[in-house]
C-alpha atoms as a PDB file:
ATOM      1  CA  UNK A   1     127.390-146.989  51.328  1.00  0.00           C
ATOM      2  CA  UNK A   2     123.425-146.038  50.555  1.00  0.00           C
ATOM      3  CA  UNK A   3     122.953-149.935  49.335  1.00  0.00           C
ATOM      4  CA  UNK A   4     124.409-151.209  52.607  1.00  0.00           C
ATOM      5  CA  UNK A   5     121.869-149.623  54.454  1.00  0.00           C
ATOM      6  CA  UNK A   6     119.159-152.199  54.837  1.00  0.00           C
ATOM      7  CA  UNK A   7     122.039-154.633  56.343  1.00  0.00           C
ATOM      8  CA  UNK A   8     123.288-151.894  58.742  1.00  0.00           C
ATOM      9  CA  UNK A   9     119.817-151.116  60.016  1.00  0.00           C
ATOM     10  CA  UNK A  10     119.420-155.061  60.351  1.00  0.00           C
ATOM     11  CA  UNK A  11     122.351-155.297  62.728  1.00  0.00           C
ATOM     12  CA  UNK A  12     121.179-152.269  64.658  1.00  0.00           C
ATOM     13  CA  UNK A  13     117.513-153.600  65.073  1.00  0.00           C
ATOM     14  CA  UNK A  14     119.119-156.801  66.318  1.00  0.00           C
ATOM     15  CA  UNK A  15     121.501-154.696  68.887  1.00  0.00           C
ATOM     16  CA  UNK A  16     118.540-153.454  70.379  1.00  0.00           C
ATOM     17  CA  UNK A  17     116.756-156.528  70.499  1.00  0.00           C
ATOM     18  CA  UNK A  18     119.585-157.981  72.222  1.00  0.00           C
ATOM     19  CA  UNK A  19     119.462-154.939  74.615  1.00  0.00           C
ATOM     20  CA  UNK A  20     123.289-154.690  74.261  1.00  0.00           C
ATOM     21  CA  UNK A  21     123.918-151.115  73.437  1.00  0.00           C
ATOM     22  CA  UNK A  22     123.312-148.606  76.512  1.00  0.00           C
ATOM     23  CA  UNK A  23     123.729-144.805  77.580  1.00  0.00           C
ATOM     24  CA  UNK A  24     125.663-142.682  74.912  1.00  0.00           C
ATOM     25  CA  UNK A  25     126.443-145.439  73.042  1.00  0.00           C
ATOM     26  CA  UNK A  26     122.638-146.482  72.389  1.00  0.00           C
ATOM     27  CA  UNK A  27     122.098-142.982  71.829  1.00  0.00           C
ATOM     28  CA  UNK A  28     125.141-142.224  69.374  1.00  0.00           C
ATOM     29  CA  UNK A  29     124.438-145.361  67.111  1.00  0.00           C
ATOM     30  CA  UNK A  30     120.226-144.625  66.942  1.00  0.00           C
ATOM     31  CA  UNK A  31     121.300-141.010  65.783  1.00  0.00           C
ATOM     32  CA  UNK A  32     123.708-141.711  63.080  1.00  0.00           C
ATOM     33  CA  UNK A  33     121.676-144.518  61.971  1.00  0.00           C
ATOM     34  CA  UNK A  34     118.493-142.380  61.658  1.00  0.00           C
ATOM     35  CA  UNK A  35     120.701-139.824  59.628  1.00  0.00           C
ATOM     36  CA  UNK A  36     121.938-142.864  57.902  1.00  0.00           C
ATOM     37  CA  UNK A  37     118.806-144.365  56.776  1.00  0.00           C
ATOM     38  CA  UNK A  38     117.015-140.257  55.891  1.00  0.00           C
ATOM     39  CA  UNK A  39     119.870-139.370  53.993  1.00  0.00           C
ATOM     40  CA  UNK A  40     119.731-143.122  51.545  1.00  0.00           C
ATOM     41  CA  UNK A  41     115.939-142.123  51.225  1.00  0.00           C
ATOM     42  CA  UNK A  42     115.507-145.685  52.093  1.00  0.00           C
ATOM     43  CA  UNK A  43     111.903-146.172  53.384  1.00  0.00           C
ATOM     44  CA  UNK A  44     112.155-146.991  57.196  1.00  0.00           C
ATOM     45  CA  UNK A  45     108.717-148.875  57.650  1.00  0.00           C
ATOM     46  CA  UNK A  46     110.277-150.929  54.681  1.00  0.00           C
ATOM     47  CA  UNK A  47     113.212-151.543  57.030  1.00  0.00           C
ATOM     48  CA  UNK A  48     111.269-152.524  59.650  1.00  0.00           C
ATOM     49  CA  UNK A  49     109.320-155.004  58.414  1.00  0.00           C
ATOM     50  CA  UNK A  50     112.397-157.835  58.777  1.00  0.00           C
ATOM     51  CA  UNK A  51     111.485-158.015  62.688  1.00  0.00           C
ATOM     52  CA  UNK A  52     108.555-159.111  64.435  1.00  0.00           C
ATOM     53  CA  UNK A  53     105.599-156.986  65.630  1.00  0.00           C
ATOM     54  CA  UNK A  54     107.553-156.873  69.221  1.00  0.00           C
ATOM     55  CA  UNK A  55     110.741-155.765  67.784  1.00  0.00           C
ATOM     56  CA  UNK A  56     109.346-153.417  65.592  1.00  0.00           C
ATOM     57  CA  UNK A  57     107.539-151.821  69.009  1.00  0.00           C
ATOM     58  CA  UNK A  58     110.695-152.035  70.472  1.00  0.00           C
ATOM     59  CA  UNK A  59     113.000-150.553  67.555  1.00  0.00           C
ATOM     60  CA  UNK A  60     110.252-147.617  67.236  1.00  0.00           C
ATOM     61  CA  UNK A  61     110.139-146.805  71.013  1.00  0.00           C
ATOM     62  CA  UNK A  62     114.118-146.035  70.057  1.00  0.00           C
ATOM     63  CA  UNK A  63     113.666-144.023  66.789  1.00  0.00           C
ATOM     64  CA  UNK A  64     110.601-142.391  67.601  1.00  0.00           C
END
């Protein structure tokens, strides 16, 4: 599951760009896919750098 982690953090980043995950649900997928992306030891400013400088703002103001 570790080596599908850039992918999954992909389709996340692209949720929130698309501003379609809200309340609980927002909150439930950022957690698990912090945990997700700590526990691969897969470096997240790596991940990151597949959006643009806006996205990444926006992603960050979520993980943060």
């Amino acid at each position: 599951m570790t080596g599908q982690v850039p992918k999954i953090f992909g389709l996340v980043g692209q949720a929130l760009e698309a501003d379609v995950l809200a309340g609980q649900t927002l909150a439930r997928v950022v957690n698990i896919t912090k945990n997700l992306v700590a526990a691969s030891g897969a470096n997240g400013e790596v991940l990151m750098q597949q959006f643009s400088p806006e996205s990444q703002q926006l992603i960050r103001g979520h993980f943060g």
